[in-house]
N, C-alpha and C. Protein backbone atom coordinates (compact mmCIF):
# COMPACT_ATOMS: atom_id res chain seq x y z
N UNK A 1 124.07 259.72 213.85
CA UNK A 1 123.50 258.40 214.01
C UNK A 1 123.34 257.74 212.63
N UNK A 2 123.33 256.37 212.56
CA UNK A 2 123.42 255.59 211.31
C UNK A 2 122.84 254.28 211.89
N UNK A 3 121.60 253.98 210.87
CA UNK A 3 120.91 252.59 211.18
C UNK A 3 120.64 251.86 210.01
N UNK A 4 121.31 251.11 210.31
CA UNK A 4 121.52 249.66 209.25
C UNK A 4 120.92 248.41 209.94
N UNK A 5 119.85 248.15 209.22
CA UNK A 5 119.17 247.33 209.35
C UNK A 5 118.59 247.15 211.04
N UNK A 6 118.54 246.13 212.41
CA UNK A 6 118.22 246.37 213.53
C UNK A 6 119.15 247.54 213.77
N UNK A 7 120.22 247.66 213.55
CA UNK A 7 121.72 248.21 214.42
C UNK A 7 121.58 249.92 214.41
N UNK A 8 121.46 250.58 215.25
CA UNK A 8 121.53 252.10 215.49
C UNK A 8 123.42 252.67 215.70
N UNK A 9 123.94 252.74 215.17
CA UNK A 9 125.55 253.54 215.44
C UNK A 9 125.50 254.86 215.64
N UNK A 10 126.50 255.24 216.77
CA UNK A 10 126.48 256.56 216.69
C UNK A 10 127.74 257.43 216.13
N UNK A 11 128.38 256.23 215.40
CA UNK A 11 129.48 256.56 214.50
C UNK A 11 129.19 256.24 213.12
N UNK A 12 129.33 257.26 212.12
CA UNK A 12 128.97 256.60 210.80
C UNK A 12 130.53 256.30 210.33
N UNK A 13 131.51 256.07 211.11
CA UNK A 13 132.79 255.54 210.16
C UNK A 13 132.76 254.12 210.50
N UNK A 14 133.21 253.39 208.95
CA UNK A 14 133.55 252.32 209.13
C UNK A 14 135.15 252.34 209.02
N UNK A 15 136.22 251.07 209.16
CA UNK A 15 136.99 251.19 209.52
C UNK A 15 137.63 249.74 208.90
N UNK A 16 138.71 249.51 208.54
CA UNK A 16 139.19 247.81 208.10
C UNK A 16 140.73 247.61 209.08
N UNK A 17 140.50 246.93 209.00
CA UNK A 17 141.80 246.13 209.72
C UNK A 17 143.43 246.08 208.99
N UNK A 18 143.11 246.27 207.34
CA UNK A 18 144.19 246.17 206.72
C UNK A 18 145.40 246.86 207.55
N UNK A 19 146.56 247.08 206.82
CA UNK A 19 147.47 248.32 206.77
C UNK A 19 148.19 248.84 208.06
N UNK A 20 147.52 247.93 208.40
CA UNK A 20 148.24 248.35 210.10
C UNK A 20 149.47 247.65 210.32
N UNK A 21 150.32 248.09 210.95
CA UNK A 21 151.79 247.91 211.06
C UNK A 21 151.70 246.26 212.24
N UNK A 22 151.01 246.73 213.42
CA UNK A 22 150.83 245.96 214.45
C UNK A 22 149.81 245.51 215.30
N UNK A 23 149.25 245.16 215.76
CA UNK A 23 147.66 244.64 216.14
C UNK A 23 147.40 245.98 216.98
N UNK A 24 148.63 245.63 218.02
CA UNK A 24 148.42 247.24 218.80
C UNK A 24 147.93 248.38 218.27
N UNK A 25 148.83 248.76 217.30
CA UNK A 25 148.32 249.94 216.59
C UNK A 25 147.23 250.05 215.99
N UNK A 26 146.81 248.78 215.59
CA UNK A 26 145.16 249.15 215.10
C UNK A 26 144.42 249.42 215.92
N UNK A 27 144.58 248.74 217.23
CA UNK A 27 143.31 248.71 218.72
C UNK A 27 143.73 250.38 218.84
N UNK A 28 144.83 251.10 218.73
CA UNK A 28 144.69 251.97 219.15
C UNK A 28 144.28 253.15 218.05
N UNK A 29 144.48 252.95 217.14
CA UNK A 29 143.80 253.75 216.03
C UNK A 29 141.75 253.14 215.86
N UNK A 30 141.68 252.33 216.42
CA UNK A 30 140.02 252.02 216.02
C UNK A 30 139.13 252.44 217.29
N UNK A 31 140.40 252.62 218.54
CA UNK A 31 139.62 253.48 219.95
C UNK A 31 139.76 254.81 219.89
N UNK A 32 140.48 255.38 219.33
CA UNK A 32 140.70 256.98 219.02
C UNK A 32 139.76 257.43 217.76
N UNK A 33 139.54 256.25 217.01
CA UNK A 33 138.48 256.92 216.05
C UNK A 33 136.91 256.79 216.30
N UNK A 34 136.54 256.12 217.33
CA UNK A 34 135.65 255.82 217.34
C UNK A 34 134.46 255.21 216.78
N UNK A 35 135.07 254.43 215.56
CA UNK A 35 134.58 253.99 215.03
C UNK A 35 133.90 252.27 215.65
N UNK A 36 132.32 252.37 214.77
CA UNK A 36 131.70 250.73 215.74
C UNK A 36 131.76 250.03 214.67
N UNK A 37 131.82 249.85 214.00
CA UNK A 37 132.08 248.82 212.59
C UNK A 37 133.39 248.27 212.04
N UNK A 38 133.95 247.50 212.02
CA UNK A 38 135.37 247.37 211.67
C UNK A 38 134.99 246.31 210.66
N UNK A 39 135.79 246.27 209.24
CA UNK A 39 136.11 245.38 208.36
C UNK A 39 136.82 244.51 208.86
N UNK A 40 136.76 243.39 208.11
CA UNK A 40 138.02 242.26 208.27
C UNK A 40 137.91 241.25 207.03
N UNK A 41 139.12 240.98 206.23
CA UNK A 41 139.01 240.03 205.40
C UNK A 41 138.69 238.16 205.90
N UNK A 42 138.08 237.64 206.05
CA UNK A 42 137.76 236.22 206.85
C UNK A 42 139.60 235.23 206.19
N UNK A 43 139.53 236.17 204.90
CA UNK A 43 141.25 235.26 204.58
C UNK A 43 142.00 235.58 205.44
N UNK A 44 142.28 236.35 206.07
CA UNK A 44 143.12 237.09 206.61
C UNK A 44 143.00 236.08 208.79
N UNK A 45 142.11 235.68 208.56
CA UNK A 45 141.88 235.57 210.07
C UNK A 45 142.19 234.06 210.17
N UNK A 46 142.68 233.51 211.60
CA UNK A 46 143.41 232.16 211.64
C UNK A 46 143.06 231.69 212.63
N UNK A 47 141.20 230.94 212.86
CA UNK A 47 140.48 230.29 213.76
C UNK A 47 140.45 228.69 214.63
N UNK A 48 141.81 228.52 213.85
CA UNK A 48 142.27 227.64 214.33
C UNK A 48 143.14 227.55 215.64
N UNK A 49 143.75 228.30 215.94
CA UNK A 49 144.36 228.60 217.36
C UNK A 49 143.03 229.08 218.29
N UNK A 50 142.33 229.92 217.92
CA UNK A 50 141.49 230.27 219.21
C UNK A 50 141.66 231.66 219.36
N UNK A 51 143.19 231.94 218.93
CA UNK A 51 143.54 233.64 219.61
C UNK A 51 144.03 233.97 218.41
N UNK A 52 142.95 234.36 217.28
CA UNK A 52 143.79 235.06 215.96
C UNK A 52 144.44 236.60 216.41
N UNK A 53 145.65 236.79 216.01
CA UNK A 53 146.37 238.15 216.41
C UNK A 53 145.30 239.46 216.10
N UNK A 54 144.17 239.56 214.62
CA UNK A 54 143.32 240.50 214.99
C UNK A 54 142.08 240.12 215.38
N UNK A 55 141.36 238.78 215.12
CA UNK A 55 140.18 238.61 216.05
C UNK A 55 139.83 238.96 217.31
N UNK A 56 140.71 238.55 218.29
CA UNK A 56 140.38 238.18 219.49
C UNK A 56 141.08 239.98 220.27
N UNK A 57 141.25 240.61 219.56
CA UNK A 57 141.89 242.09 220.37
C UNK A 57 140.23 242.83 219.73
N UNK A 58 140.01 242.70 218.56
CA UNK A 58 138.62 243.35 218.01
C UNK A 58 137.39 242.94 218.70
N UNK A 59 137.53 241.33 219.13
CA UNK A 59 136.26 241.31 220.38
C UNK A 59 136.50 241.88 221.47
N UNK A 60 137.37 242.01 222.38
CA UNK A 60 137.83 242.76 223.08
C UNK A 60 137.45 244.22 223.43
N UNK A 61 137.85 244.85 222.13
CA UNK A 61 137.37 246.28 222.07
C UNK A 61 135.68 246.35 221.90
N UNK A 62 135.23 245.76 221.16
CA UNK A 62 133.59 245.32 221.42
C UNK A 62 133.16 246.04 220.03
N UNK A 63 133.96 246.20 218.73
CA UNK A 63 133.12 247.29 217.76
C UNK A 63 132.47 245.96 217.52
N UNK A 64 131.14 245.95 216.12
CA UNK A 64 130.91 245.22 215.53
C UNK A 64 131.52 244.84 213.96
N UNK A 65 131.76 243.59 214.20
CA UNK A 65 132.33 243.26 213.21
C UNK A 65 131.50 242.68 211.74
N UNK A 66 132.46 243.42 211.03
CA UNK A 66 131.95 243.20 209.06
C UNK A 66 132.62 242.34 208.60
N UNK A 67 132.71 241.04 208.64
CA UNK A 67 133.55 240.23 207.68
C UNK A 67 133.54 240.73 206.13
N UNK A 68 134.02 240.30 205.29
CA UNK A 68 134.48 240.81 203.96
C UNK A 68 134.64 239.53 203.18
N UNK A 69 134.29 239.23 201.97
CA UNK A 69 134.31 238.42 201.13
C UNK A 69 135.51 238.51 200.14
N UNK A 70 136.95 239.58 200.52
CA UNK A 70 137.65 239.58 199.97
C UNK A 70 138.17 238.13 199.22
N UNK A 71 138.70 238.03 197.96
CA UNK A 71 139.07 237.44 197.13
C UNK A 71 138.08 236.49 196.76
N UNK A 72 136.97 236.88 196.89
CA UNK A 72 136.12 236.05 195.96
C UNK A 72 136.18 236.25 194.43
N UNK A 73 136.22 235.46 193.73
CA UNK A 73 136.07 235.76 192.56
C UNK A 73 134.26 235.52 191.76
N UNK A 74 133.95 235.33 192.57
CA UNK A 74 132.67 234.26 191.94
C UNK A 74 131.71 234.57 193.00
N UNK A 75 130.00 234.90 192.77
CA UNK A 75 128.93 234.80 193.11
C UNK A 75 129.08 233.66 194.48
N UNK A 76 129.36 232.36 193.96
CA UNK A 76 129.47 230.95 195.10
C UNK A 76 130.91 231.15 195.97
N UNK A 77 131.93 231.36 195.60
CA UNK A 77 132.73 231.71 196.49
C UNK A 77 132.57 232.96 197.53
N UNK A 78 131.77 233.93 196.85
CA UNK A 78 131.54 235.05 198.08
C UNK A 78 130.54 233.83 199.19
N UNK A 79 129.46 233.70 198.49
CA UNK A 79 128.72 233.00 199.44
C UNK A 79 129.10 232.12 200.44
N UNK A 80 130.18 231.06 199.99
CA UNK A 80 130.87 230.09 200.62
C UNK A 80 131.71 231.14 201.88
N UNK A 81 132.39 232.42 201.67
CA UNK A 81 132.78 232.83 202.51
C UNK A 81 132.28 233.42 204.08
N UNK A 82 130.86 234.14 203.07
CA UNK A 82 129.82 235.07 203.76
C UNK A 82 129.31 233.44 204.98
N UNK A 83 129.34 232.45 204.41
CA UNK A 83 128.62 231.17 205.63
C UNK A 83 129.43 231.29 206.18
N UNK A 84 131.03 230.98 205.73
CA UNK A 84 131.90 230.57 206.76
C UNK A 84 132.13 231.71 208.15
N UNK A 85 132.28 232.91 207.61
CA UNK A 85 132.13 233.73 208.98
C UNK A 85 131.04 233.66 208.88
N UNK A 86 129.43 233.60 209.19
CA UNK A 86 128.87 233.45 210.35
C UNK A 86 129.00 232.39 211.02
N UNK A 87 129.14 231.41 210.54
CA UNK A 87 129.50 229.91 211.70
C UNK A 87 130.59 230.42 212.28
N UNK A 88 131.76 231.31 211.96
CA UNK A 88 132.75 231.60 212.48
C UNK A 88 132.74 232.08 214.05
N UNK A 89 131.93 233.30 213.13
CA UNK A 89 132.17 235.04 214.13
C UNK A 89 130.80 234.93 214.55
N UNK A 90 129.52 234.31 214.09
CA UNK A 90 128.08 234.45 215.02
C UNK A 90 127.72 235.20 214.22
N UNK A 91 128.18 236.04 212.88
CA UNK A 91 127.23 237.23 213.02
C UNK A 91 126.84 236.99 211.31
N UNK A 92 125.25 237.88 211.26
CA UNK A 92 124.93 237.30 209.74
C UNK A 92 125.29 238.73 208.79
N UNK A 93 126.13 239.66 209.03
CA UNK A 93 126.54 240.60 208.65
C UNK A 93 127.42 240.65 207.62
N UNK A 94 127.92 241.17 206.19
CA UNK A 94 128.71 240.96 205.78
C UNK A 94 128.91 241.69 204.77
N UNK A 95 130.13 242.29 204.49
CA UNK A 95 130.85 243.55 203.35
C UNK A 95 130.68 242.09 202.20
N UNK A 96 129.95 242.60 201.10
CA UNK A 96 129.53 241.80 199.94
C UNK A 96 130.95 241.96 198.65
N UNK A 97 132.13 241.37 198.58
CA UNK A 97 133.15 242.31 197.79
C UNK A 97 133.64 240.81 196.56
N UNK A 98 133.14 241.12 195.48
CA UNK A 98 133.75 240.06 194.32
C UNK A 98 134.81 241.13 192.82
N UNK A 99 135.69 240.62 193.63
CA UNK A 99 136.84 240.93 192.54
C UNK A 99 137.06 239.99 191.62
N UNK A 100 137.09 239.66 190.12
CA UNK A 100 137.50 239.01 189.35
C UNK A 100 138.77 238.91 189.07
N UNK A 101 139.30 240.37 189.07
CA UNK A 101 140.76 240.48 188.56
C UNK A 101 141.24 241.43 189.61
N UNK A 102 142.24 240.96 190.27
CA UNK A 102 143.17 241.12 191.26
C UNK A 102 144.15 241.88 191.09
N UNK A 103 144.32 242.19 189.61
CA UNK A 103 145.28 243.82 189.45
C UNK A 103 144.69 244.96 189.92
N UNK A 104 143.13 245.01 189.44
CA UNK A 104 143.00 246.41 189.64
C UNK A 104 141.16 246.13 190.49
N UNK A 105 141.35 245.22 191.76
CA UNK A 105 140.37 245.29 192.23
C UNK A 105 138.69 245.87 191.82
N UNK A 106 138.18 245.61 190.77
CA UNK A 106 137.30 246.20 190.17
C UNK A 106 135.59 245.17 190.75
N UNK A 107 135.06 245.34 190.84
CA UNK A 107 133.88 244.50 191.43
C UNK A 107 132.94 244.41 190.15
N UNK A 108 132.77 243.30 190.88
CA UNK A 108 131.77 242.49 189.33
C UNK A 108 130.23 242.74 189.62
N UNK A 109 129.32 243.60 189.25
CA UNK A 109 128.31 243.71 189.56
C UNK A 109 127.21 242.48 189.13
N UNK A 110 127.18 241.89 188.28
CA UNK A 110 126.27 240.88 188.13
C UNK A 110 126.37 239.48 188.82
N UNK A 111 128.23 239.33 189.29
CA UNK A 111 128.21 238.23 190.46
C UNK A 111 127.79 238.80 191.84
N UNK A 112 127.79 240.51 191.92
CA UNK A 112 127.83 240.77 193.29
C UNK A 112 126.34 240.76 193.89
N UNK A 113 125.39 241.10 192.24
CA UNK A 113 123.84 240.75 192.57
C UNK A 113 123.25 239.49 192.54
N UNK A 114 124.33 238.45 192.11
CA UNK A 114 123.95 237.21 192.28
C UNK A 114 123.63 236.68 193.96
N UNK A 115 125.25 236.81 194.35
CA UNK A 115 125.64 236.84 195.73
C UNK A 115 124.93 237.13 196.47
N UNK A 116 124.64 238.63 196.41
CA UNK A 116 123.60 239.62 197.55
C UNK A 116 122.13 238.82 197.33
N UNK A 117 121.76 238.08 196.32
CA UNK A 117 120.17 237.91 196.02
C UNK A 117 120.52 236.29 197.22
N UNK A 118 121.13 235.70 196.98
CA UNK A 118 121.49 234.41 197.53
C UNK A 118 121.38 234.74 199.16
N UNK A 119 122.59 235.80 199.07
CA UNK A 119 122.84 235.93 201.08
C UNK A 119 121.43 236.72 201.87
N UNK A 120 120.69 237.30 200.99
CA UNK A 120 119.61 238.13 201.86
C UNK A 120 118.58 237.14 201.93
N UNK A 121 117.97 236.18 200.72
CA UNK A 121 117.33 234.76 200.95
C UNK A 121 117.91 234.07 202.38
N UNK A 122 118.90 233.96 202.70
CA UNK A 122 119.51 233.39 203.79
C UNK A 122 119.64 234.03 204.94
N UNK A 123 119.36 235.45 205.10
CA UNK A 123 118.53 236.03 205.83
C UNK A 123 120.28 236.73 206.51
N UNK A 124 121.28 237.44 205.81
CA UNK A 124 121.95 237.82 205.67
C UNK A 124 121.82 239.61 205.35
N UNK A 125 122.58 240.36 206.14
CA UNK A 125 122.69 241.66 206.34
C UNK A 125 124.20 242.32 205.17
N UNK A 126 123.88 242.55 203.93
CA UNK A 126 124.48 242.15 202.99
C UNK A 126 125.04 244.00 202.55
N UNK A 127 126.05 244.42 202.80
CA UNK A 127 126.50 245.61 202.58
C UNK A 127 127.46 245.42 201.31
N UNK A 128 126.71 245.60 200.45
CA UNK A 128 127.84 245.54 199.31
C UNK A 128 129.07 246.31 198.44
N UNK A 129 129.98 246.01 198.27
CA UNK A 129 131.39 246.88 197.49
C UNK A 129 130.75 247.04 196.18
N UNK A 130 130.69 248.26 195.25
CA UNK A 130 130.47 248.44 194.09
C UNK A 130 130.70 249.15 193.61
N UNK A 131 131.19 249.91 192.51
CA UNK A 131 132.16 250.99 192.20
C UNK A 131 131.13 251.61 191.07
């Protein structure tokens, strides 16, 4: 068991959406693992149709979803992201991740405590990337 914040899991794996060949194959690798948490980059997702190829198969399966602040570079751009999925997806949950430099994915700790101080004021469930 694993409890983060209200949420009780009885899976402690989390899980991302990347790398997967085909939508299929992820639904079927994220029901065989059992995992209730799934990542997702909010860049990555396309809310304009209604039926993004991994949104709408991940509600489906019912895990809860972690949006991701991938490619933020900046304290205000994570933030700007972290709003946009919850108006998105409903949920105030969110993988806290500020990369500056995009070669070697490294996280910026003083934008990422900027960020996290901003999104938990806003009453945000703030899981942060930090190396």
């Amino acid at each position: 068991m694993l409890k983060i914040a209200d949420t009780t899991f009885t899976s402690r794996l989390f899980t991302g959406t990347g790398k997967f060949a085909t939508p299929a194959l992820m639904l079927e690798a994220l029901a065989a693992s059992g995992s209730q948490l799934v990542t997702m980059a909010m860049k990555r997702v396309d809310l304009r149709g209604g039926n993004d190829a991994i949104l709408a198969p991940l509600q489906q399966l019912g895990v809860r979803l972690l949006p991701n602040t991938s490619g933020a570079k900046t304290a205000a751009e994570a933030v700007f992201a972290a709003r946009l999925a919850r108006e998105a997806l409903g949920t105030r949950w969110v993988k806290l991740e500020i990369h500056p430099d995009v070669k070697y994915l490294l996280p910026d700790p003083i934008e990422t405590l900027k960020a996290a101080e901003t999104l938990v004021k806003d009453g945000f469930v703030v899981l942060p990337y930090c190396g």
